[in-house]
N, C-alpha and C. Protein backbone atom coordinates (compact mmCIF):
# COMPACT_ATOMS: atom_id res chain seq x y z
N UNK A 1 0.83 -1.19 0.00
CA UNK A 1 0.00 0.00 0.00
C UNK A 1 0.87 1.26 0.00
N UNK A 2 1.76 0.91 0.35
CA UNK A 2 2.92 2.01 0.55
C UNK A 2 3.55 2.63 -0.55
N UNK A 3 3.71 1.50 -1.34
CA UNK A 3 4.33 1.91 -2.56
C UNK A 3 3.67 2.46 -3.68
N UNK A 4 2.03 2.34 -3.26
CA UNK A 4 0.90 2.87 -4.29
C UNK A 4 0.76 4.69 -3.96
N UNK A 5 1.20 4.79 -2.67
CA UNK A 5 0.87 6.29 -2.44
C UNK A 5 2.17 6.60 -2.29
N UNK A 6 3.26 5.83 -2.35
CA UNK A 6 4.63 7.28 -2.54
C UNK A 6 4.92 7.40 -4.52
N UNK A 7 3.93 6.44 -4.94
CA UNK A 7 3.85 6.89 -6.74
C UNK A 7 2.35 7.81 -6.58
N UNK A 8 1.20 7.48 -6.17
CA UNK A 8 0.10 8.37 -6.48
C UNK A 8 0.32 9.72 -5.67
N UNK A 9 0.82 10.10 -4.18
CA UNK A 9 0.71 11.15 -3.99
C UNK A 9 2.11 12.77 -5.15
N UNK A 10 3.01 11.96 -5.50
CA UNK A 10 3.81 13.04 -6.30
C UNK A 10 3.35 13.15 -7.63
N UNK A 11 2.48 12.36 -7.84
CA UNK A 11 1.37 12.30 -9.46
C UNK A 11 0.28 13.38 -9.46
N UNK A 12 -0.49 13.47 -8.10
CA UNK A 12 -1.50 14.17 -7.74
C UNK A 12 -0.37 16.17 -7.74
N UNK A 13 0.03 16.03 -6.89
CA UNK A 13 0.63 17.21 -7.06
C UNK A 13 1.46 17.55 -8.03
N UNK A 14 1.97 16.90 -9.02
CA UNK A 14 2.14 17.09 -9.96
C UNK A 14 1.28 17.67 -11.32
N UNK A 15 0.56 17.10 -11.69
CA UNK A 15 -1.11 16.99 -12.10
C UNK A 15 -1.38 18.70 -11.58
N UNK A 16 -1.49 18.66 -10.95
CA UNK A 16 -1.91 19.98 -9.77
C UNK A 16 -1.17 21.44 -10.02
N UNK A 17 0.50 21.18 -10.27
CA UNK A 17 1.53 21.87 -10.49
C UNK A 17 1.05 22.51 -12.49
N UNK A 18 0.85 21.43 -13.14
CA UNK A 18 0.81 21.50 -14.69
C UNK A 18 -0.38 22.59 -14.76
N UNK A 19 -1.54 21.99 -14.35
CA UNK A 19 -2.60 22.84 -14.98
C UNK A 19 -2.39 24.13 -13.91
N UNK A 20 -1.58 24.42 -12.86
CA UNK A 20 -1.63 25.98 -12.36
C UNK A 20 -0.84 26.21 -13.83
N UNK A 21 0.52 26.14 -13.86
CA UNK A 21 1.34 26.60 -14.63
C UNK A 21 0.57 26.96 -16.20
N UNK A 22 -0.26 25.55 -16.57
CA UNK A 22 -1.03 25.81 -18.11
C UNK A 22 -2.41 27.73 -17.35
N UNK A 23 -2.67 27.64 -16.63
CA UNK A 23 -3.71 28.87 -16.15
C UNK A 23 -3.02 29.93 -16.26
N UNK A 24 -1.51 29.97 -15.58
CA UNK A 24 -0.55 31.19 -15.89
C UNK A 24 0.03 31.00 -17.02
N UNK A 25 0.28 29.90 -17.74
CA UNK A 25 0.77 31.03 -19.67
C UNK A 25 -0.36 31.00 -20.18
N UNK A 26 -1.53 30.95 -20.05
CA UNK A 26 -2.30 31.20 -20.37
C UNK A 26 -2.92 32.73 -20.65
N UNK A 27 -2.74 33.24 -18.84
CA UNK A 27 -2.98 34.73 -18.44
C UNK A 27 -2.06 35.47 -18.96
N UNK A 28 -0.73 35.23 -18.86
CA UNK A 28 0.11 35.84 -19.29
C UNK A 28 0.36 35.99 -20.68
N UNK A 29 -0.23 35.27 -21.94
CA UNK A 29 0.06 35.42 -23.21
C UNK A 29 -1.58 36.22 -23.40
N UNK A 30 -2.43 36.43 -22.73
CA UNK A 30 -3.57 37.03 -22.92
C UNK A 30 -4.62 36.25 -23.90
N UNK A 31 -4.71 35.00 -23.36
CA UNK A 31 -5.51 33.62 -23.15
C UNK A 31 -7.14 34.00 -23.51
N UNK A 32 -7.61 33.18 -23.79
CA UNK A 32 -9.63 33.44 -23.89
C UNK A 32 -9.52 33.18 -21.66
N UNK A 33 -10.53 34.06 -21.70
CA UNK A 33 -10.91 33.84 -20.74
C UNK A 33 -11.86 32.87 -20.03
N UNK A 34 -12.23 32.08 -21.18
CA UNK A 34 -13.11 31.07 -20.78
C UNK A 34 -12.05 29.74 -20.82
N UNK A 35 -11.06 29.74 -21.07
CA UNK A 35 -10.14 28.92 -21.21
C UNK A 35 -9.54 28.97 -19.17
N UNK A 36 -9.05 30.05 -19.43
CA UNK A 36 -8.53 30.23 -17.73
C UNK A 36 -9.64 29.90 -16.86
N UNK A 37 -11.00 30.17 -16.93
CA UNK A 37 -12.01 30.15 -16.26
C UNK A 37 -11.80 28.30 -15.79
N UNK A 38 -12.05 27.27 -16.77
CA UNK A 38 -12.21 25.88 -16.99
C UNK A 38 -10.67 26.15 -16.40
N UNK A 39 -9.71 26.35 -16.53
CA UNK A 39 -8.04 25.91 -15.65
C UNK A 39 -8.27 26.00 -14.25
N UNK A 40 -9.25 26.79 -13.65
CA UNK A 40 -9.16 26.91 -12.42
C UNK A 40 -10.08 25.92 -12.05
N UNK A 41 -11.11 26.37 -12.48
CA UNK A 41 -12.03 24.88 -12.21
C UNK A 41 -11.44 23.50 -11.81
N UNK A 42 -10.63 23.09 -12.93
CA UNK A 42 -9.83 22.05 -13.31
C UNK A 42 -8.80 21.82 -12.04
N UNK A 43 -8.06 22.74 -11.89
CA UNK A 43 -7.21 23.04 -10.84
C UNK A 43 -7.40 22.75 -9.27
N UNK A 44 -9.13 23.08 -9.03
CA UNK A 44 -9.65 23.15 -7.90
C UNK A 44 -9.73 21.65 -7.67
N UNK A 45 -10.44 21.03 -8.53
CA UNK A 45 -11.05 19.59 -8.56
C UNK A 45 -9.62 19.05 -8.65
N UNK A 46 -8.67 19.01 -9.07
CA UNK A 46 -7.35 17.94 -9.13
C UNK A 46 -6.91 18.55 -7.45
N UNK A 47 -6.67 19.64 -6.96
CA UNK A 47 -6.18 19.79 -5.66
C UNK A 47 -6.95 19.36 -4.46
N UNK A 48 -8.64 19.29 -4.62
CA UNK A 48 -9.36 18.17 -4.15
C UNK A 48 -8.62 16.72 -3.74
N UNK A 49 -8.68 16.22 -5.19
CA UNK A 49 -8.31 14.91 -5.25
C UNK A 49 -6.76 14.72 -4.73
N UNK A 50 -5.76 15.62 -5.34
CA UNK A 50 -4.47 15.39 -4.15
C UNK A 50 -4.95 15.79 -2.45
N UNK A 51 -5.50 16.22 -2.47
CA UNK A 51 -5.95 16.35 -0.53
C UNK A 51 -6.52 15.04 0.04
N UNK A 52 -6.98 14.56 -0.85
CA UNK A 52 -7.57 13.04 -0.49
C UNK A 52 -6.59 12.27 -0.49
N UNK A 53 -5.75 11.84 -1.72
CA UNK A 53 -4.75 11.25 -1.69
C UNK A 53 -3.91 11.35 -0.56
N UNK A 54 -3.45 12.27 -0.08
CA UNK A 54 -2.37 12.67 0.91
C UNK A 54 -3.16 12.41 1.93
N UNK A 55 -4.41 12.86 2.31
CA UNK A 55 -4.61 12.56 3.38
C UNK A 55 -5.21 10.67 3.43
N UNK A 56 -5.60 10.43 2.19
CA UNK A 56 -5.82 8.29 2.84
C UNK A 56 -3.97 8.07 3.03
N UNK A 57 -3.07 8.53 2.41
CA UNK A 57 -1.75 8.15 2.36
C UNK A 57 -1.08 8.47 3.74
N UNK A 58 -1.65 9.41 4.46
CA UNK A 58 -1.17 9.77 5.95
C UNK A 58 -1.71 8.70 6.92
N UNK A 59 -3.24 8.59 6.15
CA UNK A 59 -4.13 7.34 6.78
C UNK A 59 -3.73 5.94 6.88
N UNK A 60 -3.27 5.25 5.99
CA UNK A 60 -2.66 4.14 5.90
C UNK A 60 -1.31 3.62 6.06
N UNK A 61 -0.58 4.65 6.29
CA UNK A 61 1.39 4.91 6.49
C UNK A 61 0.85 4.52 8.21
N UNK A 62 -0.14 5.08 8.87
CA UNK A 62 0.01 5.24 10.61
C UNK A 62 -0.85 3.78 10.73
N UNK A 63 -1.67 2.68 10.02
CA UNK A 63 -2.31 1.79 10.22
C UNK A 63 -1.89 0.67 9.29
């Protein structure tokens, strides 16, 4: 189980890292705004899912 969350939790924040970075060249090359709108969205829901990850991975490392 161990070895499933020290590969899924640096995937999740990774994942997490890309689409901030795709939201900022986005803003910064002066992007559709409905494009950045869906990055954050996107962004929110993947940093969700790494919070879960990390936290069953804190969950199962102590049990």
């Amino acid at each position: 189980m161990e070895t499933l969350f020290s590969w899924l939790v640096p995937i999740a924040i990774g994942v997490v890292a890309i689409i901030l970075l795709l939201g900022l060249f986005n803003m910064m090359r002066g992007g559709s705004p409905n494009t950045s709108q869906k990055l954050m969205r996107l962004r929110v829901l993947a940093q969700f899912i790494a919070i879960v990850v990390i936290m069953a991975a804190i969950y199962f490392m102590q049990h």
